[in-house]
Protein backbone atom coordinates (compact mmCIF):
# COMPACT_ATOMS: atom_id res chain seq x y z
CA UNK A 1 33.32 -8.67 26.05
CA UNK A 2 30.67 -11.57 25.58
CA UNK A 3 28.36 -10.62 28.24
CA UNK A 4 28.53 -6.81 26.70
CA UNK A 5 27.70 -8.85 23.19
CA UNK A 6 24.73 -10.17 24.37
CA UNK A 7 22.83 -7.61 26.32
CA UNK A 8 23.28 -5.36 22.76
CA UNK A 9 22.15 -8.43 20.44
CA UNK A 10 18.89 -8.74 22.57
CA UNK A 11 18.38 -4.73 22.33
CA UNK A 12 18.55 -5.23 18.65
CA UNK A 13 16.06 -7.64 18.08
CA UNK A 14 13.94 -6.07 20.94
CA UNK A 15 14.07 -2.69 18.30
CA UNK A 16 13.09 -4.97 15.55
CA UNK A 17 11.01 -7.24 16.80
CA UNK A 18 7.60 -5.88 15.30
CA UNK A 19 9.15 -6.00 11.77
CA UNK A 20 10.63 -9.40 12.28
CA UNK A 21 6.78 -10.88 13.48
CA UNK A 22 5.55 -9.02 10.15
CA UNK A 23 8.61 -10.51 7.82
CA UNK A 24 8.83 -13.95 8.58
CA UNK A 25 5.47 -15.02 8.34
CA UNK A 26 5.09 -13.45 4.82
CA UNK A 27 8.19 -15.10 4.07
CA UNK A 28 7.25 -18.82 5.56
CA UNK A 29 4.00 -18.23 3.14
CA UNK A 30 5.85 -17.21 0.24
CA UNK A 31 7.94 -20.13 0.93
CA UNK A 32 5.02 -22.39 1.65
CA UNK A 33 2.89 -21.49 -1.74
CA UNK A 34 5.87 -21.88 -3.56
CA UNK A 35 6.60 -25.65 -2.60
CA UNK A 36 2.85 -26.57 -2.14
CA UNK A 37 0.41 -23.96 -3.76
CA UNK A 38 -1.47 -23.56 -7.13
CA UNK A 39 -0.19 -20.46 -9.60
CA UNK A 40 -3.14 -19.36 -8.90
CA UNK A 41 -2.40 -19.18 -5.44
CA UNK A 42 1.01 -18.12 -5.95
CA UNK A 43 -0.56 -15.26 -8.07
CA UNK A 44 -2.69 -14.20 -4.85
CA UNK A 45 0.20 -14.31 -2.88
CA UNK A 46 2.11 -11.56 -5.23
CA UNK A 47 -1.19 -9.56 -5.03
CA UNK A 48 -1.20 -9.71 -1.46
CA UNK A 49 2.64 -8.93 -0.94
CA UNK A 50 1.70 -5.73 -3.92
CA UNK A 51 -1.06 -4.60 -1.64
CA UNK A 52 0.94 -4.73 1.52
CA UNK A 53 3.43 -2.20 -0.20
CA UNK A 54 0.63 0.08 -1.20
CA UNK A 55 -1.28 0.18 2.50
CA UNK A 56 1.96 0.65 4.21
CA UNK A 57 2.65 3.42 2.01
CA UNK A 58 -1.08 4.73 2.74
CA UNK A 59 0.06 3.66 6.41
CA UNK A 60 2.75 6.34 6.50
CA UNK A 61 1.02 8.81 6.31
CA UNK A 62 -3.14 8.10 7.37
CA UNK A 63 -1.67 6.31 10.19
CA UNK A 64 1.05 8.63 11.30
CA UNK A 65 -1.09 12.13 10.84
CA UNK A 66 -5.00 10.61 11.37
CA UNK A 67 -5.88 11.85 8.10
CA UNK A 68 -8.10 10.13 5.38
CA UNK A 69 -6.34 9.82 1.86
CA UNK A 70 -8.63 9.11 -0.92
CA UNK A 71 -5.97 10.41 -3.34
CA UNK A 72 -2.81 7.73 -2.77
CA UNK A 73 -4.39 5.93 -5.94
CA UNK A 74 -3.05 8.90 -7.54
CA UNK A 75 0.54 8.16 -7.49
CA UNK A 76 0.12 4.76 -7.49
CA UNK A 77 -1.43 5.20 -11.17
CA UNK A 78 1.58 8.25 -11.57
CA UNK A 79 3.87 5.63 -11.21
CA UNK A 80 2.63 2.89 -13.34
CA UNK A 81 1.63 5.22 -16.35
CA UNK A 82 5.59 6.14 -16.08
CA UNK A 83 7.00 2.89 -15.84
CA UNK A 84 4.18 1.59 -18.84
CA UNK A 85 5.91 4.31 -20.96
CA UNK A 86 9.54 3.44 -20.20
CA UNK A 87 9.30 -0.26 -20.80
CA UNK A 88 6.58 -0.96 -22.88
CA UNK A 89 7.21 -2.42 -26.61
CA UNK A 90 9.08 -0.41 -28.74
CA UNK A 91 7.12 -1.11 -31.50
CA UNK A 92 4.06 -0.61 -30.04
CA UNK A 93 4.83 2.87 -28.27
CA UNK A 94 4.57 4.95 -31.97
CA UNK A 95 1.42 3.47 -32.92
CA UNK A 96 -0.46 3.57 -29.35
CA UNK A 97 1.10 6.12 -27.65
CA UNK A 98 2.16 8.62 -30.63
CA UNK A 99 2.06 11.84 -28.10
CA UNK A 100 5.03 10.54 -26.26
CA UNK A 101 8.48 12.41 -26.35
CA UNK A 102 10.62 10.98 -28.88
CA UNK A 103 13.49 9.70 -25.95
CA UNK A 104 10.61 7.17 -24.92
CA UNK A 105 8.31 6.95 -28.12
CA UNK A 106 11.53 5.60 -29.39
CA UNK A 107 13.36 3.15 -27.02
CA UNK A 108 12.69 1.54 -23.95
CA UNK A 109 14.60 2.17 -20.61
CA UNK A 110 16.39 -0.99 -18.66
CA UNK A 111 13.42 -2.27 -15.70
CA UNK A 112 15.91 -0.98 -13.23
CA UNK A 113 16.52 2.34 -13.86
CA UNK A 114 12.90 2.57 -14.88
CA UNK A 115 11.48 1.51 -11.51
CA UNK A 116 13.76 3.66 -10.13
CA UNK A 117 12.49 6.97 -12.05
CA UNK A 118 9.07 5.86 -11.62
CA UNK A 119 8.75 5.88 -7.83
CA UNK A 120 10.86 9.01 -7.94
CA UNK A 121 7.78 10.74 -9.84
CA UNK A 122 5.48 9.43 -7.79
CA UNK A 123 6.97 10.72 -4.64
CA UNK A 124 7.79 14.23 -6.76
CA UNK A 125 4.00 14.81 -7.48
CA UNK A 126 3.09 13.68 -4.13
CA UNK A 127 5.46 16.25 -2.82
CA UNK A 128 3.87 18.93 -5.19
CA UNK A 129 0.16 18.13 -4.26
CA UNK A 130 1.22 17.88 -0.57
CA UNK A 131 2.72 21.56 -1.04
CA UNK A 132 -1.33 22.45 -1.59
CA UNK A 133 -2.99 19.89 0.39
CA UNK A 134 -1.02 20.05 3.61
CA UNK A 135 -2.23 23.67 4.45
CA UNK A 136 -5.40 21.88 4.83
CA UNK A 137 -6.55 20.27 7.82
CA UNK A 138 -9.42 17.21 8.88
CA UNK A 139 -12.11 16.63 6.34
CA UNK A 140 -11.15 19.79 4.23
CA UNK A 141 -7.17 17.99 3.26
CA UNK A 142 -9.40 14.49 2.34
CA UNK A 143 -12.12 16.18 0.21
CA UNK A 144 -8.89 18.05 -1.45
CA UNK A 145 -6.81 14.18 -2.03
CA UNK A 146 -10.11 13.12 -3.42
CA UNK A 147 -10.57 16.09 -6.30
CA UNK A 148 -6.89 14.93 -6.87
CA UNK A 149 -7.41 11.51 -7.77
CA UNK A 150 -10.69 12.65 -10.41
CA UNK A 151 -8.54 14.96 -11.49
CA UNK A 152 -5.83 13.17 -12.21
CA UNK A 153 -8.36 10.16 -14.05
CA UNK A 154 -9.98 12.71 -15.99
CA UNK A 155 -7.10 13.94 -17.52
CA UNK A 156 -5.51 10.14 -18.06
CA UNK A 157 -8.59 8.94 -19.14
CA UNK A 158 -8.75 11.35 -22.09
CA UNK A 159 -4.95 11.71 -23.19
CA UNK A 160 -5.60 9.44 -25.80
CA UNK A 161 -1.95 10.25 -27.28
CA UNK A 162 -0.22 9.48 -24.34
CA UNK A 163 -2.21 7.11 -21.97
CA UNK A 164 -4.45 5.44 -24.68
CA UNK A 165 -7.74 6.62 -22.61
CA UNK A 166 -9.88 4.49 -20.57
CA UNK A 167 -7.75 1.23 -22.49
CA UNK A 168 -5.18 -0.77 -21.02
CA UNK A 169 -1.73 -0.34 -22.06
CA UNK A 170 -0.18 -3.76 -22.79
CA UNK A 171 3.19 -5.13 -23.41
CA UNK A 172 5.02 -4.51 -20.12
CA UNK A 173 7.29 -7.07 -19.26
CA UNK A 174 6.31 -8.87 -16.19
CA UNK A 175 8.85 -9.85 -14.06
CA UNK A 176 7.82 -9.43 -10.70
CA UNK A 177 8.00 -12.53 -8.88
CA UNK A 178 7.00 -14.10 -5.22
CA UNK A 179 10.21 -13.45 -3.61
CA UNK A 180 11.04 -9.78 -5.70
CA UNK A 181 7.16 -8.76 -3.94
CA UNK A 182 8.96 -9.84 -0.59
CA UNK A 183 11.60 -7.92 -0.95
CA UNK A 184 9.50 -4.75 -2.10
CA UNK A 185 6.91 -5.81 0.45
CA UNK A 186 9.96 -6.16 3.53
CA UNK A 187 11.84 -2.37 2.39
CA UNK A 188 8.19 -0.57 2.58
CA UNK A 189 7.88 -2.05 6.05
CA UNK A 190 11.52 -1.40 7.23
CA UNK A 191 11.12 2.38 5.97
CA UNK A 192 7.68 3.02 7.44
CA UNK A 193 8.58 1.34 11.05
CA UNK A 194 12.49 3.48 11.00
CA UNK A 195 10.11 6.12 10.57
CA UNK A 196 7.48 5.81 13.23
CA UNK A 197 10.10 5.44 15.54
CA UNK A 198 12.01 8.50 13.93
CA UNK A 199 11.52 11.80 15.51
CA UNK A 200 9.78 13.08 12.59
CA UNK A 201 7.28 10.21 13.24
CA UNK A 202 6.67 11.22 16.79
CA UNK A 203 6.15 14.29 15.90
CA UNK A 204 3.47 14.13 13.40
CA UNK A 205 1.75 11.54 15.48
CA UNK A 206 1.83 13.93 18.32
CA UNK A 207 -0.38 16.23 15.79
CA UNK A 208 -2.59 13.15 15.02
CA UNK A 209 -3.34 13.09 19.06
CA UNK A 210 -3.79 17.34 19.14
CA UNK A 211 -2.76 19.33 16.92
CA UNK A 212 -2.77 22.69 19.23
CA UNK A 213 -0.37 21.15 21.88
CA UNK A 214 1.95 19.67 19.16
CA UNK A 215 1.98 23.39 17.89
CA UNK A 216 2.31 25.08 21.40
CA UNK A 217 5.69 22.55 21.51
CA UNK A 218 7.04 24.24 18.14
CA UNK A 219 6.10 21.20 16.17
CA UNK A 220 5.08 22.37 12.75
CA UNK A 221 2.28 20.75 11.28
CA UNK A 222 2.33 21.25 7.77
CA UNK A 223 6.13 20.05 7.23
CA UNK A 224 5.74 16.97 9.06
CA UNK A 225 2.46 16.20 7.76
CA UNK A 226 4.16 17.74 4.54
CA UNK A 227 7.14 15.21 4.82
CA UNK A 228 4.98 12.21 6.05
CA UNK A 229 2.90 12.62 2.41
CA UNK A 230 5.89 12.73 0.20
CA UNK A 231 6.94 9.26 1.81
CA UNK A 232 4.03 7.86 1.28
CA UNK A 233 3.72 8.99 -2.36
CA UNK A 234 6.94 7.22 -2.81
CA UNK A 235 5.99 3.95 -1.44
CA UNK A 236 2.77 3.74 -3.42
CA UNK A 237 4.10 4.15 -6.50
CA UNK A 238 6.75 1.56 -5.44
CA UNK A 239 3.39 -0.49 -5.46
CA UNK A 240 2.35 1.15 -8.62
CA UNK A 241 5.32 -0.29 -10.61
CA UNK A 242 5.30 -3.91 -8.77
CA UNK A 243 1.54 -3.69 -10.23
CA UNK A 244 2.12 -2.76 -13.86
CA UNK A 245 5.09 -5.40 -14.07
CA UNK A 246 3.29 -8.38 -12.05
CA UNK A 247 -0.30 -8.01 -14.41
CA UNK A 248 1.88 -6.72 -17.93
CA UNK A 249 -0.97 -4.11 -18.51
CA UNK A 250 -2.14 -0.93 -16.90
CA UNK A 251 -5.39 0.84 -17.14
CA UNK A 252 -6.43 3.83 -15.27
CA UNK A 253 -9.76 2.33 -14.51
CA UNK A 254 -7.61 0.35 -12.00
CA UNK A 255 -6.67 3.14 -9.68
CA UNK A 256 -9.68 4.37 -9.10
CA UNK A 257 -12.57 4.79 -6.86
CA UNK A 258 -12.71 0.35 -6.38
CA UNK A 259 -8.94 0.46 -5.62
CA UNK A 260 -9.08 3.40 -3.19
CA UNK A 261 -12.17 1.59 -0.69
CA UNK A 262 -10.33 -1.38 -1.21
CA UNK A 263 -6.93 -0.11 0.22
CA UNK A 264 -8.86 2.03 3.05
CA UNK A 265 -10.74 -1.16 4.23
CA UNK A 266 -7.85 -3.26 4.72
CA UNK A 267 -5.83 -0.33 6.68
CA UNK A 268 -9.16 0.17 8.44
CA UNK A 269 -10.12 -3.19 9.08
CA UNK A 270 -6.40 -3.88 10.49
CA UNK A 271 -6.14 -0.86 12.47
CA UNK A 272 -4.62 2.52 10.67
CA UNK A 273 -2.90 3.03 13.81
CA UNK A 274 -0.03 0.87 13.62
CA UNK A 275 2.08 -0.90 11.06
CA UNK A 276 1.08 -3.89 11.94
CA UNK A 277 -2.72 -3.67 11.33
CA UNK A 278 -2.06 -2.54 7.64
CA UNK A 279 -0.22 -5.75 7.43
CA UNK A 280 -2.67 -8.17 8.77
CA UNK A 281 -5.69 -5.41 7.31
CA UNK A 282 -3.68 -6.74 3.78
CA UNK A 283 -3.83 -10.28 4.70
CA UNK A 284 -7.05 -10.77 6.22
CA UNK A 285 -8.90 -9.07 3.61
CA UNK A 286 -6.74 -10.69 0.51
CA UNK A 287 -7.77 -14.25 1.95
CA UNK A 288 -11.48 -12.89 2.44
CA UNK A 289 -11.45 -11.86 -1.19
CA UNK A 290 -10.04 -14.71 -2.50
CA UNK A 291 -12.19 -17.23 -0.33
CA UNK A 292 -14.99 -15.34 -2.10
CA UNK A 293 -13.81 -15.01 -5.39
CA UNK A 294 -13.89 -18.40 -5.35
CA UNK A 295 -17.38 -19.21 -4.14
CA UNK A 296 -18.48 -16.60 -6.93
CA UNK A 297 -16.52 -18.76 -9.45
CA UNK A 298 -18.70 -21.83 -8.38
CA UNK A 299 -17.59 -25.09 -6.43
CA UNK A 300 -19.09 -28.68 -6.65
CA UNK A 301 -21.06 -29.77 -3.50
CA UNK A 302 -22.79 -33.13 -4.32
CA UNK A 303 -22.28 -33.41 -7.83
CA UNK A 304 -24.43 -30.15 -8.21
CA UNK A 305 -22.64 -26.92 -8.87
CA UNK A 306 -23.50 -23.72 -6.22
CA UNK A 307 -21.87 -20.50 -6.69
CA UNK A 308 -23.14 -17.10 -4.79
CA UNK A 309 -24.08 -13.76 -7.24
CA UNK A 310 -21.61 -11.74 -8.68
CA UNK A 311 -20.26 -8.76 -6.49
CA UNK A 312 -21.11 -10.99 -2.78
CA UNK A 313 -17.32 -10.04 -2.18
CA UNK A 314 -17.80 -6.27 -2.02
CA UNK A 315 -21.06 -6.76 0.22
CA UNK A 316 -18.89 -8.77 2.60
CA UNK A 317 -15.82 -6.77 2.87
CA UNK A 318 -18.22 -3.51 3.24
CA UNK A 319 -20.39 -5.46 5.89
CA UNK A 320 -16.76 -7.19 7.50
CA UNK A 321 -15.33 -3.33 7.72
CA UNK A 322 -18.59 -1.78 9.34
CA UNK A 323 -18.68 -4.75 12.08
CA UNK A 324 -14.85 -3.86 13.03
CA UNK A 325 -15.62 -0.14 13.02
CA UNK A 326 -18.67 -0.98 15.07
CA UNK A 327 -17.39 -3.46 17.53
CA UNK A 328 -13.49 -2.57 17.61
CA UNK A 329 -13.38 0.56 15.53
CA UNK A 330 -9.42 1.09 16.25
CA UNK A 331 -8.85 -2.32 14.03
CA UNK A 332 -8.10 -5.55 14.67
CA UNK A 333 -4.42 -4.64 15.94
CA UNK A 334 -6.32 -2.06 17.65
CA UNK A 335 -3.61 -0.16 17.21
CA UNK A 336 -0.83 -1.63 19.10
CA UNK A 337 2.57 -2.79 17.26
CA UNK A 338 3.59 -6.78 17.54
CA UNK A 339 5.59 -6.33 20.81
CA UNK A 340 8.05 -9.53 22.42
CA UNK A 341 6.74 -12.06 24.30
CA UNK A 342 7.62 -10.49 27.75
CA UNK A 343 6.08 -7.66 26.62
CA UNK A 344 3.11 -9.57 25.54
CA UNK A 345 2.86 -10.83 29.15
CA UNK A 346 3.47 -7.14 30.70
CA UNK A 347 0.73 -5.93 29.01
CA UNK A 348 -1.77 -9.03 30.07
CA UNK A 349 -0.49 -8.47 33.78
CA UNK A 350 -1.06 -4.93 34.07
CA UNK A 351 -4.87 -5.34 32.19
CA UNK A 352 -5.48 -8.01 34.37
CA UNK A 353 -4.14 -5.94 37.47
């Protein structure tokens, strides 16, 4: 009975080894910037766990199907909007956003149930675009997520009634915290690798590799593709809401055109063809923007204060992204998955062989 134990315990964390060398190290830094860090540096580490939700969720399906999204910011903003108008100050609500329906002009809606109904509408309207979108194929379906995301900040951007315009909703109650990011961050990585390693995620990555054998094997590419969007919408918005509850405002300016490169460089930069290079894509380019961000701020060398022009951190990252797409242009994971050690060492033996 023991030696039957055994074998089946190593098989299990064989299967879940790549999401175990992605979830403890975010936890040990979590746990490290909580003893040791700043709040500032607690606050990037929330950011960073937020983003890691969002490019995993961009990860499900650019990474699965090979297809460009600049439309996830879409139902990332979907979500937020819906959990700004479910939580958001009841006294506020009638005065701001007067074009509301009464049930939420009115009252607000317990965090829980809110976040819940948020990410549900997220994954609903990425479920009705996809319907559209997903008869598209290559450059045609990104073009099409693009006109989705102006589209969609047009119209937010002049609901005055509803979304207050191009200002900032405020009053949300922000409760998202180091280890509640962790959490999110962990179940967006647990869902995107059970599906990778679903058949559904074989199959749409055999129409990533070519799409005429995948169809010649009675794989159908718009319902996995289809299916692989709606996930994605879902997990985005999970970001979306983690967002609007971690800053306690939400403006559509922030889902736009600056959040969309952003979230493409650090799946690109990673590798967009495994789980694991959105991660690290999240974490190398969150400590490159905050290294930055700081060096804009100004530091004190000497007694004399340097600090480099505003907007240096864009012209890195851009310059960073087109040196990995130059010189390793599948990422730094180039896409391969965080494998066990003996794995590790297959892998080097048969190179080297």
């Amino acid at each position: 009975m023991k030696s039957k134990a055994v074998p089946s315990f190593i098989s299990i964390v064989r299967l879940w080894f790549p999401v175990l060398a992605l979830v403890v190290p975010l936890a040990l830094i979590v746990l490290v910037t909580r003893e040791f860090g700043s709040l500032s540096m607690q606050r990037t580490v929330i950011e960073m766990l937020i983003s890691i939700v969002i490019v995993v969720g961009l990860y499900v399906f650019v990474g699965n199907s090979g297809i460009i999204s600049f439309g996830h910011a879409t139902f990332t903003a979907i979500a937020a909007y819906a959990s700004a108008w479910q939580t958001c100050c009841e006294m506020l609500k009638p005065i701001t956003m007067s074009g509301l329906p009464p049930f939420l002009r009115d009252q607000s809606i317990p965090l829980l149930p809110s976040a819940i109904i948020s990410v549900l509408l997220a994954g609903a309207a990425a479920f009705l675009t996809g319907l559209v979108i997903m008869r598209l194929t290559g450059l045609a379906a990104s073009i099409s997520t693009l006109a989705v995301l102006f589209i969609l900040n047009v119209v937010y951007s002049n609901w005055d009634s509803v979304t207050m315009g191009s200002a900032s909703i405020v009053g949300l109650p922000t409760y998202v915290t180091a280890w509640l990011a962790l959490g999110c961050a962990v179940l967006a990585i647990v869902i995107a690798y059970l599906y990778q390693i679903s058949a559904l995620g074989l199959a749409i990555r055999a129409t990533r590799e070519d799409e005429v054998a995948a169809a010649a094997s009675g794989i159908s590419l718009y319902w996995s593709r289809l299916i692989a969007f709606t996930l994605s919408g879902f997990l985005v918005g999970l970001g979306g809401v983690l967002q609007a509850h971690h800053l306690g405002t939400v403006s559509i300016n922030s889902f736009f055109l600056s959040f969309t490169f952003l979230a493409l460089a650090m799946l690109i930069v990673g590798g967009m063809g495994s789980l694991a290079g959105a991660v690290v894509g999240v974490v190398v380019i969150t400590a490159m923007v905050e290294v930055f961000r700081r060096l804009e701020a100004g530091i004190s060398i000497g007694g004399e204060q340097w600090a480099l022009p505003a907007g240096t951190q864009e012209l890195i990252i851009a310059a960073f992204m087109l040196l990995i797409l130059i010189f390793r242009k599948d990422g730094i994971m180039a896409g391969r998955e965080i494998g066990p050690p003996e794995q590790a060492q297959r892998e080097k033996g048969h190179i080297s062989g």
